[in-house]
N, C-alpha and C. Protein backbone atom coordinates (compact mmCIF):
# COMPACT_ATOMS: atom_id res chain seq x y z
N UNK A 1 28.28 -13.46 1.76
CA UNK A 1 27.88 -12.79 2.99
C UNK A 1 26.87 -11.68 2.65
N UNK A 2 25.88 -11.63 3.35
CA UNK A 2 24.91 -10.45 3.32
C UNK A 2 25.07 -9.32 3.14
N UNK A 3 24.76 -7.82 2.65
CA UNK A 3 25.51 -6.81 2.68
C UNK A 3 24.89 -6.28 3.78
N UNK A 4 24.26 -6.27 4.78
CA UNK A 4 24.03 -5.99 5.53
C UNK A 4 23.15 -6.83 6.74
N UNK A 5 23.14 -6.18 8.22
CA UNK A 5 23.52 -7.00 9.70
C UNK A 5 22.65 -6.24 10.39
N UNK A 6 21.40 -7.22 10.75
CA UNK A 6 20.81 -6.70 12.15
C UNK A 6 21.09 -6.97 13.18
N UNK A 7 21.50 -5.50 14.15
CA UNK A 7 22.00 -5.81 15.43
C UNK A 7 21.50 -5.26 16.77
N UNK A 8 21.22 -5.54 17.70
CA UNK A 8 20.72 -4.68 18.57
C UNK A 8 21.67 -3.85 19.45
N UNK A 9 21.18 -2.81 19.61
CA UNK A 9 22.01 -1.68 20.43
C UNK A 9 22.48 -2.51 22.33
N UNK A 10 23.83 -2.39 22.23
CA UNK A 10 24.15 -2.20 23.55
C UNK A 10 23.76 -2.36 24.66
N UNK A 11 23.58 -0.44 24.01
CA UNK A 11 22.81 0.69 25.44
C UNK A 11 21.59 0.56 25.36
N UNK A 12 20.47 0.60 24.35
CA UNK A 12 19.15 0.94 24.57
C UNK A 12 18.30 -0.31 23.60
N UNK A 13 19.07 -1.39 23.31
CA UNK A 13 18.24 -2.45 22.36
C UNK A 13 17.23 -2.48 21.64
N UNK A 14 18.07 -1.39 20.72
CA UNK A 14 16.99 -1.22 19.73
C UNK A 14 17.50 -1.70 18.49
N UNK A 15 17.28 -2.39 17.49
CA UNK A 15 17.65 -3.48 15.98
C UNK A 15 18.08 -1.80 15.23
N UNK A 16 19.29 -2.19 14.82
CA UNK A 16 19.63 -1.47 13.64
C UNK A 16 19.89 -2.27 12.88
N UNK A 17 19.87 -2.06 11.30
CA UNK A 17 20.55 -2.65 10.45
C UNK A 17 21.53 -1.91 9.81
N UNK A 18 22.79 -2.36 9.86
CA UNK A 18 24.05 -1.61 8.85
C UNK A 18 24.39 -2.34 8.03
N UNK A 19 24.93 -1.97 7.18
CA UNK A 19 26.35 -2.61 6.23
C UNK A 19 26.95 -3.00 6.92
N UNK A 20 27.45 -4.56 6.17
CA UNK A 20 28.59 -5.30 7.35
C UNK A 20 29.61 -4.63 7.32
N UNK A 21 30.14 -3.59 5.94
CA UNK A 21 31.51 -2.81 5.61
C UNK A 21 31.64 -2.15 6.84
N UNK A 22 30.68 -1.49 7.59
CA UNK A 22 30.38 -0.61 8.76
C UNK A 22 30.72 -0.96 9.63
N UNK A 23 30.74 -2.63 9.58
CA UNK A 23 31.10 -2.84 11.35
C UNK A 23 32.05 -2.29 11.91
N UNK A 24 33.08 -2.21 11.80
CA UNK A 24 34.40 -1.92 11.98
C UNK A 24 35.01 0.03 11.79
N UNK A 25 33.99 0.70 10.99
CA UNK A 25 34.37 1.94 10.77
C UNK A 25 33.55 2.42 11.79
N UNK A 26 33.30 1.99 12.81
CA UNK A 26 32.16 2.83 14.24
C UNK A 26 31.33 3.01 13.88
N UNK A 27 30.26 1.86 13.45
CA UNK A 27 28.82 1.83 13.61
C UNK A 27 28.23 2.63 14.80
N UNK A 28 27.07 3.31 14.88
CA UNK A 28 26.32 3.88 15.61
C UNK A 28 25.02 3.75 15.95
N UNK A 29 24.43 3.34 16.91
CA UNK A 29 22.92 3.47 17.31
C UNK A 29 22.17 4.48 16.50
N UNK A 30 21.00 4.17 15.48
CA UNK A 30 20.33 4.99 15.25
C UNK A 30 19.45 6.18 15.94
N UNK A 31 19.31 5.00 17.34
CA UNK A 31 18.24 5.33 18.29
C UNK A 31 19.00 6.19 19.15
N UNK A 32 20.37 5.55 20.12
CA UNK A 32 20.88 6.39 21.06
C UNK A 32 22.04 7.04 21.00
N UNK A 33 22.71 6.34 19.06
CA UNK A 33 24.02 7.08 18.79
C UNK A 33 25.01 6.26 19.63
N UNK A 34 24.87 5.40 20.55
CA UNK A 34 26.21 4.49 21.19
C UNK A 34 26.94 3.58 20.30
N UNK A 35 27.71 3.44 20.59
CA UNK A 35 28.66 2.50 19.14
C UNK A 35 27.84 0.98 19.54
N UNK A 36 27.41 0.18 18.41
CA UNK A 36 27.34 -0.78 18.48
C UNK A 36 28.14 -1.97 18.72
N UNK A 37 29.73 -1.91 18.32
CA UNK A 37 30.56 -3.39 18.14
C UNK A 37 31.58 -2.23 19.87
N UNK A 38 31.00 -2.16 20.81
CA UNK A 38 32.50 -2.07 21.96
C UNK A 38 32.74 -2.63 22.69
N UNK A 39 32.33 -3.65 22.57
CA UNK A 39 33.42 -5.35 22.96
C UNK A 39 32.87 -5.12 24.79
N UNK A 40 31.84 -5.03 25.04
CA UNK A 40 31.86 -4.72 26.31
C UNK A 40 30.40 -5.68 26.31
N UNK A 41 30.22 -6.21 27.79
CA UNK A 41 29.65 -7.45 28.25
C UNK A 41 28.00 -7.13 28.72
N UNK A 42 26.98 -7.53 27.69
CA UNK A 42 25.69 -6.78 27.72
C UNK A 42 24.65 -7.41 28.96
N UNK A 43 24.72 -6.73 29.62
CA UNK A 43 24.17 -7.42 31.00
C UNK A 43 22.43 -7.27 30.24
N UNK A 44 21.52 -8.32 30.37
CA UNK A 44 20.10 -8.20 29.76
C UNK A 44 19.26 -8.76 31.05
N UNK A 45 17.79 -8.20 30.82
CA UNK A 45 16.86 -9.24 30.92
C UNK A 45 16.11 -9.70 30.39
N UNK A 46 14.64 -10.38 30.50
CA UNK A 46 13.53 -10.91 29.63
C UNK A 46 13.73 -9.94 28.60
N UNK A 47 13.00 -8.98 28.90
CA UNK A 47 12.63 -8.31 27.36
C UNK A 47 13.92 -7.47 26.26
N UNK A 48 15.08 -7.27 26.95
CA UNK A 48 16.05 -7.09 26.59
C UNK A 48 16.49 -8.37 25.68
N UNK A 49 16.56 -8.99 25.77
CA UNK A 49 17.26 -10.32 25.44
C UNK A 49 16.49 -10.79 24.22
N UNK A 50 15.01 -10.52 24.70
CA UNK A 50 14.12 -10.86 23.10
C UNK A 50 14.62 -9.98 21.79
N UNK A 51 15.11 -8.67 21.88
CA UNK A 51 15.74 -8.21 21.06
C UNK A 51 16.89 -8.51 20.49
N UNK A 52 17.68 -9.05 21.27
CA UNK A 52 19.31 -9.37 20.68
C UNK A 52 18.70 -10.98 20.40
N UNK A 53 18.24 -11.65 21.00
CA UNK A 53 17.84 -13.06 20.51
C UNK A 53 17.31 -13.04 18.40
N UNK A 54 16.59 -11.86 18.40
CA UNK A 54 15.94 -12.21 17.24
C UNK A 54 17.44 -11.20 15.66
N UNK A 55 18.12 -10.70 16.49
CA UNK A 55 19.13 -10.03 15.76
C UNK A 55 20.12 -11.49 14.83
N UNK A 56 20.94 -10.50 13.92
CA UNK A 56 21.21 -11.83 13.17
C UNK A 56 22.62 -11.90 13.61
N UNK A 57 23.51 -11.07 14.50
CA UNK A 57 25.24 -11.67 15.12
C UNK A 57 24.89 -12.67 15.96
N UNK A 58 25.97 -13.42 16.09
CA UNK A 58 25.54 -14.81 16.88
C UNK A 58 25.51 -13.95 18.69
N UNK A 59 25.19 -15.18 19.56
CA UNK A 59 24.79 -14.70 20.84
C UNK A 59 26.24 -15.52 21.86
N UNK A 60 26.80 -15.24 22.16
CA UNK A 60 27.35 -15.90 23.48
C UNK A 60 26.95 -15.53 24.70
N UNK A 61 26.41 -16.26 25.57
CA UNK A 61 25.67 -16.09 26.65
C UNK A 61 25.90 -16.89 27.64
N UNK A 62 26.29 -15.70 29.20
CA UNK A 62 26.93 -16.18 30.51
C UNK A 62 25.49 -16.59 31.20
N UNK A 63 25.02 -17.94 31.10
CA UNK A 63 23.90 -17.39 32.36
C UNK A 63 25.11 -18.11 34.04
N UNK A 64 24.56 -16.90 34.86
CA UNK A 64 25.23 -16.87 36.35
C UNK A 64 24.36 -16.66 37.14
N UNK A 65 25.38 -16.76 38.22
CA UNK A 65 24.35 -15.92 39.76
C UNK A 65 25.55 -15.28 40.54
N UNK A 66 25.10 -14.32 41.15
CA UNK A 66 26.08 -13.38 42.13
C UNK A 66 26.45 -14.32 43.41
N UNK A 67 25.58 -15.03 43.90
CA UNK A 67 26.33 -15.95 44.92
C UNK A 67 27.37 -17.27 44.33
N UNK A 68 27.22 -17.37 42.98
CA UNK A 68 27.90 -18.94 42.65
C UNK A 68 29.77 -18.57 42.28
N UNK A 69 30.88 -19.24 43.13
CA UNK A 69 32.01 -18.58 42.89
C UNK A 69 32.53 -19.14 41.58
N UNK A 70 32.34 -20.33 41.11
CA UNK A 70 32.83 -20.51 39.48
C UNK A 70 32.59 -19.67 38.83
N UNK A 71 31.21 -18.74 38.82
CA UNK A 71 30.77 -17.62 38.25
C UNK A 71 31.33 -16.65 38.11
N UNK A 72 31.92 -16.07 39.69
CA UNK A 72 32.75 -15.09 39.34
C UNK A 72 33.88 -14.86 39.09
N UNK A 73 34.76 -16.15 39.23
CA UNK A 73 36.12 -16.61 38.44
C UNK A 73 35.95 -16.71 37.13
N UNK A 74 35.09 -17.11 35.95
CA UNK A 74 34.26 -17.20 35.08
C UNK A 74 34.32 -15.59 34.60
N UNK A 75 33.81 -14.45 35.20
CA UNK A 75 33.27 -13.15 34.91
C UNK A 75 34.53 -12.24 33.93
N UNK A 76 35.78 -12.16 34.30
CA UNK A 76 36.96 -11.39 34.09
C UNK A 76 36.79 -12.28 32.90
N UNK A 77 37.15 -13.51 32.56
CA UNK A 77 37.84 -14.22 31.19
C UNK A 77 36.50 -13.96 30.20
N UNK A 78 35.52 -13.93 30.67
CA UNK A 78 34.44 -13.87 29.62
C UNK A 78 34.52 -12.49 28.96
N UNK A 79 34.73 -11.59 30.12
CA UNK A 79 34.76 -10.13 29.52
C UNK A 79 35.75 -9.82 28.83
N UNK A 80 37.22 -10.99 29.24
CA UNK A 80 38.41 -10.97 27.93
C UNK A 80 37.68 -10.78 26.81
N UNK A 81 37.32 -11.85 26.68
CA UNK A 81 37.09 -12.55 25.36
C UNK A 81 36.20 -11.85 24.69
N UNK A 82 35.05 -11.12 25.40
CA UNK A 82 34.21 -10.52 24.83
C UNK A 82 34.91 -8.97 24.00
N UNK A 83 35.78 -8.18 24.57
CA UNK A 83 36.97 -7.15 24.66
C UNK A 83 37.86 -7.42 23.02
N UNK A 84 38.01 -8.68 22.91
CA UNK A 84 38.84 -9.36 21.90
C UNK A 84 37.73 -9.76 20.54
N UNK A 85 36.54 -9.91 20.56
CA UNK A 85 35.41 -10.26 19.67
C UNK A 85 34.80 -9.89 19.13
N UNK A 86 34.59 -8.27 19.25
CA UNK A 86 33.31 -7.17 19.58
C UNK A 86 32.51 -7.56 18.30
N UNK A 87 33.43 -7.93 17.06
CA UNK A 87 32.99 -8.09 15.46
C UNK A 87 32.25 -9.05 15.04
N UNK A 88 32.44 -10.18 16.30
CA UNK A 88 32.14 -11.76 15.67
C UNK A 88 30.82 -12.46 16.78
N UNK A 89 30.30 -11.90 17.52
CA UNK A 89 29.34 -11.64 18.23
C UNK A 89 29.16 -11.24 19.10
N UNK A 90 27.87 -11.22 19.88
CA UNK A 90 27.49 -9.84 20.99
C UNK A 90 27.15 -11.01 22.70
N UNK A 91 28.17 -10.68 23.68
CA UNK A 91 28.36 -11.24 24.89
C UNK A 91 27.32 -10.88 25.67
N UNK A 92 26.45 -11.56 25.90
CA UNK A 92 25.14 -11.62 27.21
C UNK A 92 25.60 -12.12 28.10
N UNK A 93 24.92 -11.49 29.48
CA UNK A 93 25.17 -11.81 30.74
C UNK A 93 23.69 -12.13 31.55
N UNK A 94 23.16 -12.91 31.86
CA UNK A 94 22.01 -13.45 31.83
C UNK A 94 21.71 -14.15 33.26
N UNK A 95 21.10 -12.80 34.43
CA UNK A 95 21.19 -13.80 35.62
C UNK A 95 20.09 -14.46 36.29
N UNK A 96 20.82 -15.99 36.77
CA UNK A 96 19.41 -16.70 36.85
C UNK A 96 18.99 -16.71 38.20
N UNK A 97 19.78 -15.63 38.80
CA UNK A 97 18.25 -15.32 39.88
C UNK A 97 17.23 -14.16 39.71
N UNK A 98 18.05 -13.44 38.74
CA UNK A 98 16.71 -12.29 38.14
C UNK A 98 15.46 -13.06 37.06
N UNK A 99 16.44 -13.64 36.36
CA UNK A 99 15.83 -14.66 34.93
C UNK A 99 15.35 -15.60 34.97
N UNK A 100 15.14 -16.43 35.95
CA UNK A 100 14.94 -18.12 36.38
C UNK A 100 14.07 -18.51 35.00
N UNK A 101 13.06 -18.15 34.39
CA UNK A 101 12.56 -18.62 33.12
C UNK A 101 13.00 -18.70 32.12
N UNK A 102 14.42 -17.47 32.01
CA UNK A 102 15.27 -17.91 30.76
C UNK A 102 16.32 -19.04 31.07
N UNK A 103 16.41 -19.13 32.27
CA UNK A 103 17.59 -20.13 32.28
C UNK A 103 16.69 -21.58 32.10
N UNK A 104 15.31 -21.58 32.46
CA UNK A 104 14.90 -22.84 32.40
C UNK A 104 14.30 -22.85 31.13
N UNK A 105 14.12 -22.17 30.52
CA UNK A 105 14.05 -22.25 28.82
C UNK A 105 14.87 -22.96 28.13
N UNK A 106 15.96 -22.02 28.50
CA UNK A 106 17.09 -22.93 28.12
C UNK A 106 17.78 -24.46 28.77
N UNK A 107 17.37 -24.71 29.66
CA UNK A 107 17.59 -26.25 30.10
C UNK A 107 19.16 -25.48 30.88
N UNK A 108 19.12 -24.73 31.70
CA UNK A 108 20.27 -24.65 32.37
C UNK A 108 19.89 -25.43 33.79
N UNK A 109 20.95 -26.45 33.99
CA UNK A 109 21.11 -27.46 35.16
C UNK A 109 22.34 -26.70 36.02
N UNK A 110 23.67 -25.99 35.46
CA UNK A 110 24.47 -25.78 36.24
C UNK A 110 24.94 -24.37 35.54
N UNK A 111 25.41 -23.62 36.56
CA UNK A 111 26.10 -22.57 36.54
C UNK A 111 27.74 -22.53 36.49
N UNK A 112 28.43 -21.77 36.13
CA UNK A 112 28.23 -20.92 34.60
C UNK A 112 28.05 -21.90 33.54
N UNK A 113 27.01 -21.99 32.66
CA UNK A 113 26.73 -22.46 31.60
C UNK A 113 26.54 -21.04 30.54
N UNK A 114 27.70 -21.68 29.78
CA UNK A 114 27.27 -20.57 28.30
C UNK A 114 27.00 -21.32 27.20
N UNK A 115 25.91 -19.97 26.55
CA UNK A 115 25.37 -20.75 25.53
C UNK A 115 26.00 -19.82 23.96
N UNK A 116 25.93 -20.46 22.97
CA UNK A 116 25.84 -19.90 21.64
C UNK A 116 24.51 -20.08 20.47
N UNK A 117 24.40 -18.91 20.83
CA UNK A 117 22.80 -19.12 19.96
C UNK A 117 23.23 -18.44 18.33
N UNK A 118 22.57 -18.63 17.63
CA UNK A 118 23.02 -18.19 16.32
C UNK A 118 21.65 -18.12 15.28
N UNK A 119 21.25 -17.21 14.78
CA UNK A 119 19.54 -17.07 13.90
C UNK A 119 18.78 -17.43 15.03
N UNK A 120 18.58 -17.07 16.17
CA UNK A 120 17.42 -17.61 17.16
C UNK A 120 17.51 -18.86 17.69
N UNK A 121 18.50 -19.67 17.04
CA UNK A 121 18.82 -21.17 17.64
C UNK A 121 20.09 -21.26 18.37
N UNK A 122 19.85 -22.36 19.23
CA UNK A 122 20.75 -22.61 20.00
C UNK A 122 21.67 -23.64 19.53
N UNK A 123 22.91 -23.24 18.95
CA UNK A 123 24.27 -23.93 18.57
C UNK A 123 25.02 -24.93 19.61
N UNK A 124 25.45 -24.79 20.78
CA UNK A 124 26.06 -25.32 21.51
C UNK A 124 26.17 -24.95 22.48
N UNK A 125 26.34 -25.33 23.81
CA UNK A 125 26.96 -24.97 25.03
C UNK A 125 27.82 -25.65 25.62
N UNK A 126 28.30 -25.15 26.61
CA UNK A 126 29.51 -25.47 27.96
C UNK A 126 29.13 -25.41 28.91
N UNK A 127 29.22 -26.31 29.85
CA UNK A 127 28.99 -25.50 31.50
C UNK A 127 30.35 -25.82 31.85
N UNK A 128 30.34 -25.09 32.97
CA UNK A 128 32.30 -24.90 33.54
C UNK A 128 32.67 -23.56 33.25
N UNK A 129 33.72 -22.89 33.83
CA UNK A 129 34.44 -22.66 33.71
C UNK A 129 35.75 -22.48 32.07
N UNK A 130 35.86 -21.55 31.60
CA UNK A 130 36.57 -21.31 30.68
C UNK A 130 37.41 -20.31 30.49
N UNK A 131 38.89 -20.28 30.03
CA UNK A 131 39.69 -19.20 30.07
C UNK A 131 39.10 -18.25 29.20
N UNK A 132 39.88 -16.76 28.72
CA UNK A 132 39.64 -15.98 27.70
C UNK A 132 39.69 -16.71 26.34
N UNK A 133 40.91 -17.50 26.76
CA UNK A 133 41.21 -17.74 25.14
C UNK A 133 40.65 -19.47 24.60
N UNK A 134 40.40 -20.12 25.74
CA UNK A 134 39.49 -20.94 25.65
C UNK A 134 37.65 -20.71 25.05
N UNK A 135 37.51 -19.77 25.64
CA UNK A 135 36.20 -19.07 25.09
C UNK A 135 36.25 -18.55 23.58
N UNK A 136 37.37 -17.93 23.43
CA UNK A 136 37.26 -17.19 21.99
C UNK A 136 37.85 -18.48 20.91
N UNK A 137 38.47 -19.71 21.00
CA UNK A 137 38.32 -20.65 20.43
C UNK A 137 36.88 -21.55 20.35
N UNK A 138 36.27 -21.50 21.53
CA UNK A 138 35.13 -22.09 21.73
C UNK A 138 33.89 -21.32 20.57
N UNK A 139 33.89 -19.82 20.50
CA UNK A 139 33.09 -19.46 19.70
C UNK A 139 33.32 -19.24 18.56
N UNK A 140 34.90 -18.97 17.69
CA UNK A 140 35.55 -19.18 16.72
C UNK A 140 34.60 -20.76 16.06
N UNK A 141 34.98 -21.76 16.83
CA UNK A 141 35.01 -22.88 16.21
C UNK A 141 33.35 -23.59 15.74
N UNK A 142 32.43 -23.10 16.58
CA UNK A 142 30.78 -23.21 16.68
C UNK A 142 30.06 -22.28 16.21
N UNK A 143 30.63 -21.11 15.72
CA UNK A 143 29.93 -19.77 15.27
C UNK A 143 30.27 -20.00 13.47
């Protein structure tokens, strides 16, 4: 394993690189000082997203929409899982009525479709619906 992890900030997406030893002892934003790994669900857009895209933790990514209801049955278990992960990659929330070019980048046909991207590539996806702990096996097993 590498001794060290580029990651993008949170709060202000900016690439730090730490020691992986660090992850876990409260890494910090160089830029804004916010903890990097707090398991909390990174809502992005275009240019947001180009930053965590080119970072090296893998990506799990909700693309949704505020009107679609699988979506928001979908929203609580993702943010489980994301709550339960903070170490093993960074949870995007990606919406495709703000985003319509990232979702068609990505070949999204149906909502909620998540993706796992990993080095800039795209590993696998799901569309549907998935529990917490369905999700955190899902990225366990493809990451």
């Amino acid at each position: 394993m590498a001794e060290n992890i580029v990651v993008a900030c949170p709060a202000c997406h900016k690439k730090n690189r730490i020691p992986v030893a660090k992850r876990e002892a409260g890494a910090v934003c160089g830029q804004c000082k916010s903890t990097l790994f707090n398991g909390d669900v990174i809502v992005v857009n275009s240019d947001q997203f180009r930053a965590h895209q080119t970072a090296e933790l893998p990506l799990v990514i909700d693309f949704w929409a505020s009107w679609c209801g699988p979506c928001q049955q979908y929203g609580p278990h993702y943010e489980q899982a994301a709550k339960q992960m903070p170490y093993d990659a960074q949870f995007l929330k990606i919406s495709t009525e703000t985003e319509p070019h990232l979702a068609q980048q990505y070949a999204v046909r149906s909502i909620p479709t998540t993706l796992l991207i990993k080095n800039g590539q795209e590993v696998t996806r799901q569309a549907g619906v998935m529990s917490a702990s369905q999700l955190q096996q899902w990225v366990a097993k493809n990451s």
